[in-house]
N, C-alpha and C. Protein backbone atom coordinates (compact mmCIF):
# COMPACT_ATOMS: atom_id res chain seq x y z
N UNK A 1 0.85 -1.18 0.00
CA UNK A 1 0.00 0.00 0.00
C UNK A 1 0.89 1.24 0.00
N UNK A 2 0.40 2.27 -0.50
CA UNK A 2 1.13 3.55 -0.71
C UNK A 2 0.80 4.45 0.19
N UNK A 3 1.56 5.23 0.76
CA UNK A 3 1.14 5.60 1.78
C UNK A 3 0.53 7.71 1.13
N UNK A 4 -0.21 7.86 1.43
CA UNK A 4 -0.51 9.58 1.05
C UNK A 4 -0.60 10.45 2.08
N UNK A 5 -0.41 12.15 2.36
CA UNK A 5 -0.34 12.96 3.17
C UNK A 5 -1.60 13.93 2.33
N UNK A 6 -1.57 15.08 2.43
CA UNK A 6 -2.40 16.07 1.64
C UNK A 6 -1.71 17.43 2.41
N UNK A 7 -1.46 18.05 1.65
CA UNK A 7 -0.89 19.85 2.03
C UNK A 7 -2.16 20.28 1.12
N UNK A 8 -2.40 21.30 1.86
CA UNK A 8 -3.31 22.70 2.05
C UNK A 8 -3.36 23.57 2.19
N UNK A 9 -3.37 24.60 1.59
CA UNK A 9 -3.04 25.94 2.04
C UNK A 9 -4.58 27.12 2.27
N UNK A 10 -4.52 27.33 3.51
CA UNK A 10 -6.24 27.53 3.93
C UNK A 10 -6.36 28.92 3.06
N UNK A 11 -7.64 29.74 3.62
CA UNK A 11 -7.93 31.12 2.94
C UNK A 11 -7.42 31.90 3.59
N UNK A 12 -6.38 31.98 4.37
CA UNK A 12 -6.08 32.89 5.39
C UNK A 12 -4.28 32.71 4.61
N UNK A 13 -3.56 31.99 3.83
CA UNK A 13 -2.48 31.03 3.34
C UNK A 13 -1.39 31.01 4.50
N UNK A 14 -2.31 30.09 5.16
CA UNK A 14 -1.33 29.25 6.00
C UNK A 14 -1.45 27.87 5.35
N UNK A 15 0.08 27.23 5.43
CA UNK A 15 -0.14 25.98 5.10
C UNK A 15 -0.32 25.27 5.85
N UNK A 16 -0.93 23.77 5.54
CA UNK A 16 -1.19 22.69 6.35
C UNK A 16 -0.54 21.51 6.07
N UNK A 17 -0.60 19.96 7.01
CA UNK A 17 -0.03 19.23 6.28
C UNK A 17 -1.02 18.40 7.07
N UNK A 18 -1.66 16.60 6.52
CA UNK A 18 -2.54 16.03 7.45
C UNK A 18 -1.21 15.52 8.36
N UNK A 19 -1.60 14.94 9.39
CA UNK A 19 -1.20 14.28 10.28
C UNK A 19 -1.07 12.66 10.14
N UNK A 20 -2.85 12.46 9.46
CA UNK A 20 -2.53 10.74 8.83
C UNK A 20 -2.19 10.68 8.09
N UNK A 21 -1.81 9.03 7.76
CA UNK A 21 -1.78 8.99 6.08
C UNK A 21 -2.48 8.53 5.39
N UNK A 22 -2.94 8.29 4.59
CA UNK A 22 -4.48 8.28 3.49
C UNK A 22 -3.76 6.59 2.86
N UNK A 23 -4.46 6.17 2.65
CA UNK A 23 -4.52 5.58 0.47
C UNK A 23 -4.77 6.47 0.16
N UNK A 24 -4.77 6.19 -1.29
CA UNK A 24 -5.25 6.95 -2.67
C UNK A 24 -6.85 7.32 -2.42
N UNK A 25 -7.44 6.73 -2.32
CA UNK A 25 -8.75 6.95 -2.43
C UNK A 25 -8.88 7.55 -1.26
N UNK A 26 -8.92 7.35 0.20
CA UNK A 26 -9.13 8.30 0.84
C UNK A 26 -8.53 9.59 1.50
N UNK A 27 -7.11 9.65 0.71
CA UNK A 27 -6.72 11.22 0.33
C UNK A 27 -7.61 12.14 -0.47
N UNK A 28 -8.09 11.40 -1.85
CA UNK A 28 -8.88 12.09 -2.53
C UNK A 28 -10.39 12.58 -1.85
N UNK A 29 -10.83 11.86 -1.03
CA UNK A 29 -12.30 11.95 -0.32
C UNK A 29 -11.58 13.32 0.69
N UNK A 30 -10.16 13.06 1.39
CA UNK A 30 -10.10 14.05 2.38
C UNK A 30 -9.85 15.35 1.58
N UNK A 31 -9.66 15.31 0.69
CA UNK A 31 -9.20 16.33 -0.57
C UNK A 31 -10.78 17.14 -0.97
N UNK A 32 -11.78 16.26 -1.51
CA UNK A 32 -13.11 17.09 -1.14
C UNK A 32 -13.96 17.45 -0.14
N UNK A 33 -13.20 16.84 0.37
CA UNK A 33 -14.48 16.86 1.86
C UNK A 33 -13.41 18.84 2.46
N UNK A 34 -12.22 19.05 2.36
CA UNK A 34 -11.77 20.51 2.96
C UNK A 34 -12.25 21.47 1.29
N UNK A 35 -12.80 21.06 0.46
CA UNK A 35 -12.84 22.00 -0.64
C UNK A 35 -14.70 22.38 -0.23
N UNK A 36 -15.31 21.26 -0.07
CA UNK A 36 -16.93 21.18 0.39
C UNK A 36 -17.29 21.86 1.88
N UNK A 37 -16.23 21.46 2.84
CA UNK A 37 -16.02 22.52 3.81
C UNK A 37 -15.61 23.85 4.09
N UNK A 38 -15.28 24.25 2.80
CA UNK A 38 -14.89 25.90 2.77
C UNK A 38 -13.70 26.41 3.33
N UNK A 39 -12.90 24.99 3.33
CA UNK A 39 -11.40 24.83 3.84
C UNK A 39 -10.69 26.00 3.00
N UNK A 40 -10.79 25.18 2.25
CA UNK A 40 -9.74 25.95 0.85
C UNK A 40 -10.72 26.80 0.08
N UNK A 41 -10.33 27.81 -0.44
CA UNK A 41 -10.60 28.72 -1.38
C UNK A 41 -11.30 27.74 -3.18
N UNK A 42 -10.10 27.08 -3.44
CA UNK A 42 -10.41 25.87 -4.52
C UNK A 42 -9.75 24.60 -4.50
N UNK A 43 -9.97 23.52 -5.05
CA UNK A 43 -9.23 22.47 -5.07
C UNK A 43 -7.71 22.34 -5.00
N UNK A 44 -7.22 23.90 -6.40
CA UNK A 44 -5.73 23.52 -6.81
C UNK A 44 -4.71 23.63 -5.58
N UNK A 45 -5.78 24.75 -4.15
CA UNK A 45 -4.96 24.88 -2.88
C UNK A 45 -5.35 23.39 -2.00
N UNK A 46 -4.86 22.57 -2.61
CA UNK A 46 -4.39 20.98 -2.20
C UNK A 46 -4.01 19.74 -2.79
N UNK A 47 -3.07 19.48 -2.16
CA UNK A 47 -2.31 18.45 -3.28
C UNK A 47 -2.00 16.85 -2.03
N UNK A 48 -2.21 16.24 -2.88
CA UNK A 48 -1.92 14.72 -2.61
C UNK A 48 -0.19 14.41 -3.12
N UNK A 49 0.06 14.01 -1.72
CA UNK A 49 1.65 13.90 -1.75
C UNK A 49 1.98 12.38 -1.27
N UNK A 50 2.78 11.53 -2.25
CA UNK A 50 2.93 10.10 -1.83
C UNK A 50 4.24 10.39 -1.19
N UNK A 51 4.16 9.33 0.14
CA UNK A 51 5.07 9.62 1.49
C UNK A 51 5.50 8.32 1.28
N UNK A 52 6.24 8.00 2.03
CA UNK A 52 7.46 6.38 3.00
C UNK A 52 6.74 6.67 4.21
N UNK A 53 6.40 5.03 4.47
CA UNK A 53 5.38 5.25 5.97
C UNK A 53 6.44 5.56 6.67
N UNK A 54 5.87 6.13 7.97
CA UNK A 54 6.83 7.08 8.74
C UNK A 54 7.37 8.27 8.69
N UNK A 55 7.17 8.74 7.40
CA UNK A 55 7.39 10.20 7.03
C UNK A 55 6.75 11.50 7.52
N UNK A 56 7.65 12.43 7.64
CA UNK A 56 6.86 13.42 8.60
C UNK A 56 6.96 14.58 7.56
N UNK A 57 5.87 15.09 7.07
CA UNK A 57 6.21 16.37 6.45
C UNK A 57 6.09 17.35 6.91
N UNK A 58 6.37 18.55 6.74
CA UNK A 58 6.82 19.50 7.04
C UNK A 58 5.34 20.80 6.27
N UNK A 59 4.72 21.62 7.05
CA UNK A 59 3.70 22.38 6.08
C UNK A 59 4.38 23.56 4.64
C-alpha cells in the first residue's frame, strides 16, 4: 500500500499538512471533503503527496 499525506493551504495562506496517512482513495475523499467545507478557497490549494510510511512532512 502507498502511503498519502495532503498539504493545504487555507484562505487565510497558512499551510497545512494532514497528520494521517491516506490511500489513494481516501486522500482524494479528504481532498473534497476541505474544498466542500470551505477549507480551501479551490481544489488547486491541495495536493496529494505520496510519502514512505513514517514520514513526517513538514507544512
Amino acid at each position: 500500500m502507498k502511503n498519502h499525506k495532503v498539504r493545504w493551504t487555507d484562505r487565510d495562506g497558512q499551510p497545512h499538512v494532514s497528520v494521517a496517512s491516506y490511500d489513494e482513495d481516501s486522500a482524494k475523499a479528504r481532498k473534497r471533503q476541505l474544498v466542500a467545507d470551505g477549507v480551501v478557497a479551490d481544489a488547486k490549494d491541495v495536493r496529494i503527496v505520496e510519502t514512505k510510511p513514517g514520514e513526517v512532512l513538514q507544512p
